[in-house]
Protein backbone atom coordinates (compact mmCIF):
# COMPACT_ATOMS: atom_id res chain seq x y z
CA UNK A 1 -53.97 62.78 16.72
CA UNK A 2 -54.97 63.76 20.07
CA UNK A 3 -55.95 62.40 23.36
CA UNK A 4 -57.59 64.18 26.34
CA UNK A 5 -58.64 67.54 25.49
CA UNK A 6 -59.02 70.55 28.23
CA UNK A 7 -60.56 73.81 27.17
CA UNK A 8 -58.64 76.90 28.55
CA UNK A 9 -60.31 79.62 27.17
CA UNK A 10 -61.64 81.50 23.89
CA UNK A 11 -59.96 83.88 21.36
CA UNK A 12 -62.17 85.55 18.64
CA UNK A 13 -64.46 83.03 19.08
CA UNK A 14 -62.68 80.14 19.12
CA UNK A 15 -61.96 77.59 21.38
CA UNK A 16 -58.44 77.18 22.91
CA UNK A 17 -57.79 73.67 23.77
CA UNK A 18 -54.98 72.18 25.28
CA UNK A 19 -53.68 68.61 25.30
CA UNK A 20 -52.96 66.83 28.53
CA UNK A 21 -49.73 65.85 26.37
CA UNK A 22 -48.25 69.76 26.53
CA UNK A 23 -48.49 69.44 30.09
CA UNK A 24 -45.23 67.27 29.65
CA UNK A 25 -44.09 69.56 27.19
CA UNK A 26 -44.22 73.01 29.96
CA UNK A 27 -42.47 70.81 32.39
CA UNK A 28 -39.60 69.60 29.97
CA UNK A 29 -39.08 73.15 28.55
CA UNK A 30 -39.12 74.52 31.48
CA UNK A 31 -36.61 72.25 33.15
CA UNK A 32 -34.60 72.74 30.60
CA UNK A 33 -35.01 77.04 30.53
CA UNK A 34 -33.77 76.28 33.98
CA UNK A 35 -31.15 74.18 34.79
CA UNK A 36 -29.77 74.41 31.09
CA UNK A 37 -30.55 77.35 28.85
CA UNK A 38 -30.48 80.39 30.99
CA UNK A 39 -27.71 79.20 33.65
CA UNK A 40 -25.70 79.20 30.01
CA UNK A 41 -26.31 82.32 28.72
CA UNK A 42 -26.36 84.51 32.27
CA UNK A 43 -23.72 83.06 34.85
CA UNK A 44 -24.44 83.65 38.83
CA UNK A 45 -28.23 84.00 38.72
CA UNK A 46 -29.39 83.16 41.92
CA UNK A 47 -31.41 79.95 41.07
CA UNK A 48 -34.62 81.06 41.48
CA UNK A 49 -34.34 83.67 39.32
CA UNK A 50 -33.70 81.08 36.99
CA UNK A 51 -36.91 79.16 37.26
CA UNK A 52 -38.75 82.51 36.93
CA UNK A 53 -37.16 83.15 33.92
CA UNK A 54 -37.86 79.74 32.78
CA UNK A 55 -41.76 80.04 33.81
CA UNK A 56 -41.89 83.55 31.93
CA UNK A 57 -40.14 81.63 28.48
CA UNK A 58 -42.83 78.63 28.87
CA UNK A 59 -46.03 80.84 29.08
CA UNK A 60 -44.00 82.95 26.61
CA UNK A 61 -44.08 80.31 24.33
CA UNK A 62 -47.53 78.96 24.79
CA UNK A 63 -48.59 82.31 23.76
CA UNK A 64 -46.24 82.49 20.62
CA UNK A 65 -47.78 79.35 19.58
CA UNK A 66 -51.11 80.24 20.37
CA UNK A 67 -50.90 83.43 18.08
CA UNK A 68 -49.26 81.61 15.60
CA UNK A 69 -52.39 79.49 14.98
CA UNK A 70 -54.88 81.72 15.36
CA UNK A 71 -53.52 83.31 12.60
CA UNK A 72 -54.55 80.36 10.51
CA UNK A 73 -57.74 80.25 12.05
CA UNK A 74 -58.35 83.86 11.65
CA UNK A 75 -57.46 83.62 8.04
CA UNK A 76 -58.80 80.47 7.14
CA UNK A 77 -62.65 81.71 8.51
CA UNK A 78 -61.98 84.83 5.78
CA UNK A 79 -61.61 82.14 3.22
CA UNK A 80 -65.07 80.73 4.97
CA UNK A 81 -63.42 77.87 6.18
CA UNK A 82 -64.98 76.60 9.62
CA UNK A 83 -62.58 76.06 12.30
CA UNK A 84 -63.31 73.91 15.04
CA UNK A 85 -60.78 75.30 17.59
CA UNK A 86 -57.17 75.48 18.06
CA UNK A 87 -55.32 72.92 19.93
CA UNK A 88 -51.84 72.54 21.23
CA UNK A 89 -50.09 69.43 21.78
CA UNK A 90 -46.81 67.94 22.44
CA UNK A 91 -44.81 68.92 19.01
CA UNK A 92 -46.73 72.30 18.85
CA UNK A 93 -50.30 73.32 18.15
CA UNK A 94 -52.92 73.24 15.03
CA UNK A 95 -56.04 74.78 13.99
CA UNK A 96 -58.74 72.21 13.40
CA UNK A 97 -60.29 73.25 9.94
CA UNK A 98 -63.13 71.10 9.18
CA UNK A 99 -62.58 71.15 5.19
CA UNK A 100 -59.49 71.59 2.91
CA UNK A 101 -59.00 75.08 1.63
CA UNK A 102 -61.50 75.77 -1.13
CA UNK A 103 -58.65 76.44 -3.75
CA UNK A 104 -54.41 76.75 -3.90
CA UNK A 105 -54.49 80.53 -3.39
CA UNK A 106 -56.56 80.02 0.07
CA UNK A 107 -54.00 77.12 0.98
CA UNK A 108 -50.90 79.70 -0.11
CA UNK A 109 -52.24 81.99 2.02
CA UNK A 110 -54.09 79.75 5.22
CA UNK A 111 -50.73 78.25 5.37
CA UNK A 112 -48.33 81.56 5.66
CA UNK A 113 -50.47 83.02 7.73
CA UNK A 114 -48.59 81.08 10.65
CA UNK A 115 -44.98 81.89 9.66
CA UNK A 116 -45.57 85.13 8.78
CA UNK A 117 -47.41 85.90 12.96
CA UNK A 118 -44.09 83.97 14.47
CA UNK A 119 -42.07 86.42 11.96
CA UNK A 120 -43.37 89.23 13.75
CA UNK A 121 -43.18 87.84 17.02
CA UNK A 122 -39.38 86.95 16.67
CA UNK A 123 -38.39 90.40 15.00
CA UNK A 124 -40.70 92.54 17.71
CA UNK A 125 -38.85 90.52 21.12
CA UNK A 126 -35.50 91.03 19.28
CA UNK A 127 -36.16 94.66 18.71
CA UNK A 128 -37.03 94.58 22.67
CA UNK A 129 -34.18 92.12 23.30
CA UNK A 130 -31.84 95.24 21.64
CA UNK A 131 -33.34 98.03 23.61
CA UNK A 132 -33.25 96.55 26.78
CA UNK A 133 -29.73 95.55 26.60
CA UNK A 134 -28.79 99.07 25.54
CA UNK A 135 -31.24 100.55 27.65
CA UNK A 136 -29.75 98.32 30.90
CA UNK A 137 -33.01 96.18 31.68
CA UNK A 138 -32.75 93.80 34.22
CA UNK A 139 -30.91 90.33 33.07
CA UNK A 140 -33.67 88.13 33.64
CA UNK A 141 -36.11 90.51 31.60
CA UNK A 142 -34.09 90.69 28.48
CA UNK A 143 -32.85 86.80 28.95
CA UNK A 144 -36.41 86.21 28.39
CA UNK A 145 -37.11 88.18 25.31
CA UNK A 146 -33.95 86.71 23.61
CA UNK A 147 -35.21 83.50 24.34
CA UNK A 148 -38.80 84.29 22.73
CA UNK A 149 -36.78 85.92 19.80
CA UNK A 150 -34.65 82.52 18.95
CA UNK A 151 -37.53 80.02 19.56
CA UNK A 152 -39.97 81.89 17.35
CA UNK A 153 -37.05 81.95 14.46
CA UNK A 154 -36.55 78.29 14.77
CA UNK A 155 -40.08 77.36 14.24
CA UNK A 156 -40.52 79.93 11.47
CA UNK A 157 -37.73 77.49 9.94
CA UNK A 158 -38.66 74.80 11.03
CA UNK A 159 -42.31 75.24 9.81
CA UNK A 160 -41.46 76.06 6.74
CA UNK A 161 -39.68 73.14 5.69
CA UNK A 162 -41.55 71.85 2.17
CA UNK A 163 -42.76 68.66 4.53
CA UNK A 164 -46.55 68.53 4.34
CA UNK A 165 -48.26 68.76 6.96
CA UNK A 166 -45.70 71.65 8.72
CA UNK A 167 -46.70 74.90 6.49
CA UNK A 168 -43.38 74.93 4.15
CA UNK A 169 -45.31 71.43 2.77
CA UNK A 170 -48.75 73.38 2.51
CA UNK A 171 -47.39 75.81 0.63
CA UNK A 172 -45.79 73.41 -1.93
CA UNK A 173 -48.44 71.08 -2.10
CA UNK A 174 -50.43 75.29 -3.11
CA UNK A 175 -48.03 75.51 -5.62
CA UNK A 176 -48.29 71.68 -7.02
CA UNK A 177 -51.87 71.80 -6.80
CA UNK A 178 -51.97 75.11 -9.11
CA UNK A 179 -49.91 73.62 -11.75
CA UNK A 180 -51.25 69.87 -11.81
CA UNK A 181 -55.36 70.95 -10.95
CA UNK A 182 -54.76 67.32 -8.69
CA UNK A 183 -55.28 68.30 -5.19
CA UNK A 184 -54.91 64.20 -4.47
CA UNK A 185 -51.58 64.36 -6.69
CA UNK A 186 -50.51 67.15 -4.68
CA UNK A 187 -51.21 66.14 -1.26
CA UNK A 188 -49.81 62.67 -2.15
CA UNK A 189 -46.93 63.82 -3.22
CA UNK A 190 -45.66 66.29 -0.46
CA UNK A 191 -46.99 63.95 2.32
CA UNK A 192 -44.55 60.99 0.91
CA UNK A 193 -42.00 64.46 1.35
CA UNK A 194 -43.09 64.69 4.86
CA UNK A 195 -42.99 61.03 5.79
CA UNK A 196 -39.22 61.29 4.47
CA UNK A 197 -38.58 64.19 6.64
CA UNK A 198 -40.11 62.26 9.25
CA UNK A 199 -38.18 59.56 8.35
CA UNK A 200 -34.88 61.53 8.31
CA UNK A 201 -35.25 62.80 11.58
CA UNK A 202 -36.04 59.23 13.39
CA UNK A 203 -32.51 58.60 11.89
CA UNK A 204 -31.01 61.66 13.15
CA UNK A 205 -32.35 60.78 16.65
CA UNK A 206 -31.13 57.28 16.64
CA UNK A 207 -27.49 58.00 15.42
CA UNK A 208 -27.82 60.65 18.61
CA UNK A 209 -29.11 57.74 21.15
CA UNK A 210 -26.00 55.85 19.66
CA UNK A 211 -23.68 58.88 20.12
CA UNK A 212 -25.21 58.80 24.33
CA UNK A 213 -27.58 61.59 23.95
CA UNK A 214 -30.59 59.83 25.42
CA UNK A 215 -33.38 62.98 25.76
CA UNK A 216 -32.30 64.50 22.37
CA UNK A 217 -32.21 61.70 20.71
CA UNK A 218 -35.81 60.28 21.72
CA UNK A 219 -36.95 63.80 21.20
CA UNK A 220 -36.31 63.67 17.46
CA UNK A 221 -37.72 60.15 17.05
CA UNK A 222 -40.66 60.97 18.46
CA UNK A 223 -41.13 64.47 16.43
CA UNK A 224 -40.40 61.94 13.53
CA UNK A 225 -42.98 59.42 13.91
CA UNK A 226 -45.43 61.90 14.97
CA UNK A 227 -44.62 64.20 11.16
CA UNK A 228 -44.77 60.28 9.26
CA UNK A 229 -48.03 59.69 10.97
CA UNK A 230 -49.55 63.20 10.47
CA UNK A 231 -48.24 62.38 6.33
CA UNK A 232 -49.92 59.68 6.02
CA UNK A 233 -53.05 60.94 7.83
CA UNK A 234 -53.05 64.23 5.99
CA UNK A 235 -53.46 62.02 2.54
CA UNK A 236 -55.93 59.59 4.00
CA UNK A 237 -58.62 62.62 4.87
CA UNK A 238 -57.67 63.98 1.45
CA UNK A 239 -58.96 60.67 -0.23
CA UNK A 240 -61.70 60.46 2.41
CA UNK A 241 -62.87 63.74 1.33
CA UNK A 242 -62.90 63.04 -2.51
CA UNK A 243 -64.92 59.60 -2.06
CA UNK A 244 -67.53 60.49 0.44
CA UNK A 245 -68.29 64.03 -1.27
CA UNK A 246 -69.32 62.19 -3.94
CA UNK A 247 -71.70 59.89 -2.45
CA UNK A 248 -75.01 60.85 -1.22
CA UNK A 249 -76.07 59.68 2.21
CA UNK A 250 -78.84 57.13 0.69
CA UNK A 251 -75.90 54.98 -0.27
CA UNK A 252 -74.99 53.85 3.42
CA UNK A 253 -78.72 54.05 4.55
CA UNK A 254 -79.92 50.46 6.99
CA UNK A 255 -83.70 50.60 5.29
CA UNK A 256 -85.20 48.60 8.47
CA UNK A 257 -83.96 50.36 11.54
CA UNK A 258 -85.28 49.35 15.04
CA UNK A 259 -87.61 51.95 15.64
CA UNK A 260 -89.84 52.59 19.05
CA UNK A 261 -93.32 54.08 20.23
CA UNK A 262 -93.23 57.15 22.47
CA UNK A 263 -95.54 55.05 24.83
CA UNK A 264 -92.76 52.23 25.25
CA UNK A 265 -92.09 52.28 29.04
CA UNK A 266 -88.68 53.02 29.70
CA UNK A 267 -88.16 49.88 31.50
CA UNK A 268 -89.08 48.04 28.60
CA UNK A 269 -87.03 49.81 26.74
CA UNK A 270 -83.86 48.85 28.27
CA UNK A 271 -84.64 45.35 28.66
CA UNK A 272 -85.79 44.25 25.29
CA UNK A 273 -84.35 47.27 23.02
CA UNK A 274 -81.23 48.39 24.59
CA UNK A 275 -80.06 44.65 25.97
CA UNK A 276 -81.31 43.29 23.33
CA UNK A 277 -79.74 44.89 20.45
CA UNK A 278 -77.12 46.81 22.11
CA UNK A 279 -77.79 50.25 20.32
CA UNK A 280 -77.50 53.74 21.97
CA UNK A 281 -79.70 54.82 19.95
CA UNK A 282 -83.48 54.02 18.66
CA UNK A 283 -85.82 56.49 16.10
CA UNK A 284 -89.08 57.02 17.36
CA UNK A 285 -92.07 56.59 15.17
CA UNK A 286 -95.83 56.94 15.26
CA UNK A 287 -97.40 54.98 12.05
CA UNK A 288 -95.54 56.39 9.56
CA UNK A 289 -94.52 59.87 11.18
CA UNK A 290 -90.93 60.29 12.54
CA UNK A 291 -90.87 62.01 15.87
CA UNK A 292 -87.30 61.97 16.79
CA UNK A 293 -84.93 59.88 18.71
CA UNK A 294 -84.28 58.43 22.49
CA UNK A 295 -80.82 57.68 23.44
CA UNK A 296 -79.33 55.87 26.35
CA UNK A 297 -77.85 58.95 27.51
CA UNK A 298 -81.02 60.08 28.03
CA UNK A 299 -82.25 57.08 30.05
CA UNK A 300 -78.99 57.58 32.47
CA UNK A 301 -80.70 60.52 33.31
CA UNK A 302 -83.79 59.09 34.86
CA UNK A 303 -83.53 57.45 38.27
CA UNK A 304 -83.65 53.98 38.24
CA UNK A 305 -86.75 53.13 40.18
CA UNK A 306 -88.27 55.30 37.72
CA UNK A 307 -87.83 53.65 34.96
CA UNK A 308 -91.11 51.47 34.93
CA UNK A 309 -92.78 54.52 35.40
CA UNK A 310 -91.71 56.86 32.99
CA UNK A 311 -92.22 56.18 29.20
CA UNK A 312 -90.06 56.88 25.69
CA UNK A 313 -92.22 59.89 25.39
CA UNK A 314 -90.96 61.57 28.61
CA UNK A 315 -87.00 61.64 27.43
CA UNK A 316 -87.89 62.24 23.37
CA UNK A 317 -84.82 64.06 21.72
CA UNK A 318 -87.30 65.56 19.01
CA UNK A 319 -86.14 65.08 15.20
CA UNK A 320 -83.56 68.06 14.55
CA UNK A 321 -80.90 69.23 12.05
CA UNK A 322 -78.50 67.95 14.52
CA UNK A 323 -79.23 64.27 14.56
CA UNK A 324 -81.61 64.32 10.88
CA UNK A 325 -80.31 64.33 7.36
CA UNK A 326 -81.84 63.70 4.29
CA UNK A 327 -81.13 60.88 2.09
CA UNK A 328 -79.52 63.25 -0.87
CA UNK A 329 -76.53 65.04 1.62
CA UNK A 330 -73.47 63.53 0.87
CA UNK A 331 -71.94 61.46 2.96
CA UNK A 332 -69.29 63.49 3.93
CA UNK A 333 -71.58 66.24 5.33
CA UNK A 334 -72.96 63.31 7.12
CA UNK A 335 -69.89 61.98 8.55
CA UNK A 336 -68.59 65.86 9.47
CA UNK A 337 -72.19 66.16 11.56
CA UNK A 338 -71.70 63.29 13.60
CA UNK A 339 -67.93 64.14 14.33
CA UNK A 340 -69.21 67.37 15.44
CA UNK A 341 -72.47 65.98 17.29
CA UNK A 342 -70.54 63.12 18.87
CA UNK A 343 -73.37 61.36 17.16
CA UNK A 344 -72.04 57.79 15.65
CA UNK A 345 -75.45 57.33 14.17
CA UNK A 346 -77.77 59.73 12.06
CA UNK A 347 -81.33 59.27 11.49
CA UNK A 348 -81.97 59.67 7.60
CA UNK A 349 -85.25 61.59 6.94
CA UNK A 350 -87.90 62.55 4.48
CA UNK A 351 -90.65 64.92 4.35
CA UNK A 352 -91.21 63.69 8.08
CA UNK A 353 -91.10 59.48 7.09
CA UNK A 354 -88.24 57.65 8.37
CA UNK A 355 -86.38 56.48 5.80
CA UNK A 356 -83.36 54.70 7.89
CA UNK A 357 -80.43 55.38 9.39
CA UNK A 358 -76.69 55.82 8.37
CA UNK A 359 -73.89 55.25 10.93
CA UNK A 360 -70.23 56.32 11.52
CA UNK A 361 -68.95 52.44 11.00
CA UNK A 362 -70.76 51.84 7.73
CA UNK A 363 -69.12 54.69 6.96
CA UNK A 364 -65.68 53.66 7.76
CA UNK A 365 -66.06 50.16 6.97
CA UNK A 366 -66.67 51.47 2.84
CA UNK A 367 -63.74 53.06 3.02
CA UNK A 368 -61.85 50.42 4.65
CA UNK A 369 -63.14 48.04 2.02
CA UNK A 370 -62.13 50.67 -0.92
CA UNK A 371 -59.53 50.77 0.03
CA UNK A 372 -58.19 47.32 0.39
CA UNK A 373 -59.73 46.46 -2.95
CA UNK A 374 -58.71 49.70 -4.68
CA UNK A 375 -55.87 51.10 -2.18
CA UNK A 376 -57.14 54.01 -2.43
CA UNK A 377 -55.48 54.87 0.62
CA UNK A 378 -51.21 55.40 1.16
């Protein structure tokens, strides 16, 4: 879903990421705040006022988002749900849960968590919105707050429209997967609900482009595709989840990995190992014992007229619960450890012996192969 990632700062622990993507987003809005929205409402501005006023409604907004997902994150860690950070692109922001919620009533209430933080943020800048008018605040002051007041309204509405993945389609796919049991049914279900909404607003943006309005129109085919994508994703990580849970990492294990001595030189190394194979990665053994891993990350580090000096043994990455599993954790723990590692491959390890190792593609290729034979996927 996303591309290039910057980290801004953290809140309660979490990170707060950004996607190079908004940066298109805080110059369209605020172009728009600008030489549109505000010149609309409040007539004979001088025009930098204007663009102040616009600035203060982008941040405004980045913060409204912001707050509104870190009220899923804040809720969804209560539930014990891990949550890798909060990132905001360009159609809004999400909080990166590593797992589905445990059970419907967690989902009800992860997924209203949102709405219910822009609810508050809406009625509290109206409420400010009202006193400053009566009070006699500046223009641009309560311009601002009015704005903050409508835009958090239209994405509580918006939002809560039954298309999963926007919250309205969490919270019926909740409600489907209390009465059915079937979190597959359920998620299958209100995702073909999103895609249609997606679907639905592609056509509204066309039969705009036709009518001349060029931005609006690509606006809502874009915010279309990106919902039928996020459907269809959304069911695809459901299914992932129910297959790979179920399989234990032993399953996907290569039994004869290409495994090194610590005493290797490192010149060697690259030259018959790393050339040779093309791996980024090689297990380390002595006899029978496992002692942990290099990787050619680690050789990048040592100068290059070093290299026929220098041996395996002086860049080890010692066996750890960061790139070790044991052959009876399911796959999907496996799979969620590399995503978080940036580790493509694990090495799979008992009572010290190396038993193999178990990649990302072998992975990806089972489930590519399930589901073409199975469609297990939408």
């Amino acid at each position: 879903m996303f591309g290039k990632r910057l980290e801004l700062f953290r809140a309660f622990g979490f990170p707060i990421r950004v996607d190079l993507s908004w940066i298109v987003v805080a110059v369209l809005v605020t172009w728009s705040l600008a030489d549109g929205f505000f010149p609309g409402f409040y007539q004979d501005l001088p025009i930098p006022t204007y663009w102040w006023m616009a600035a203060a409604g982008t941040l405004g907004l980045f913060t409204s988002i912001v707050l509104h997902e870190l009220s899923h994150a804040l809720v969804a860690q209560r539930f014990g749900l891990r949550i890798r950070g909060i990132t905001l692109f360009i159609f809004g922001g999400v909080a990166e849960m590593e797992t589905e919620p445990p059970d419907p009533i967690s989902e009800f209430v992860v997924a209203l968590a949102g709405p219910l933080a822009s609810i508050i943020i809406a009625g509290s800048c109206f409420v400010l919105y009202l006193s400053g008018s009566m009070a006699s605040w500046p223009i641009p002051v309560v311009g601002v707050l009015y704005f903050l007041a409508m835009i958090n309204g239209l994405l509580v509405v918006f939002n809560l429209l039954p298309a999963f993945p926007l919250d309205g389609g969490r919270v019926l796919r909740s409600a489907l997967w209390q009465w059915r049991g079937d979190l597959s049914w359920a998620t299958r279900l209100t995702s073909s609900i999103g895609s249609a909404f997606g679907f639905a607003l592609i056509a509204l943006g066309v039969l705009r482009l036709v009518q001349g309005s060029v931005i609006g129109g690509l606006w809502w085919v874009l915010i279309g595709l990106f919902l039928r994508n996020a459907a269809k994703l959304s069911y695809q990580g459901v299914v992932t989840h129910r297959l790979l849970a179920a399989q234990p990492v032993s399953r996907f294990v290569d039994p004869s990995p290409i495994t090194v001595s610590r005493a290797l030189p490192l010149s060697d190394l690259v030259e018959h190992y790393i050339y040779r194979h093309r791996h980024d990665m090689f297990p380390v053994v002595d006899a029978d014992r496992l002692l942990g891993m290099v990787s050619t990350a680690r050789v990048k580090q040592v100068p290059r007229e070093e290299w026929s000096r220098q041996s395996v043994n002086t860049i080890l990455e010692p066996a750890t619960a960061a790139n070790t599993v044991g052959p009876r954790t399911s796959a999907l723990d496996a799979m969620r450890q590399m995503t978080r590692t940036s580790t493509p491959t694990l090495m799979v390890a008992e009572a010290g012996r190396l038993l193999g190792t178990v990649s990302l593609p072998d992975i990806a290729k089972y489930l590519e192969l399930r589901a073409d034979l199975e469609g297990e996927t939408p």
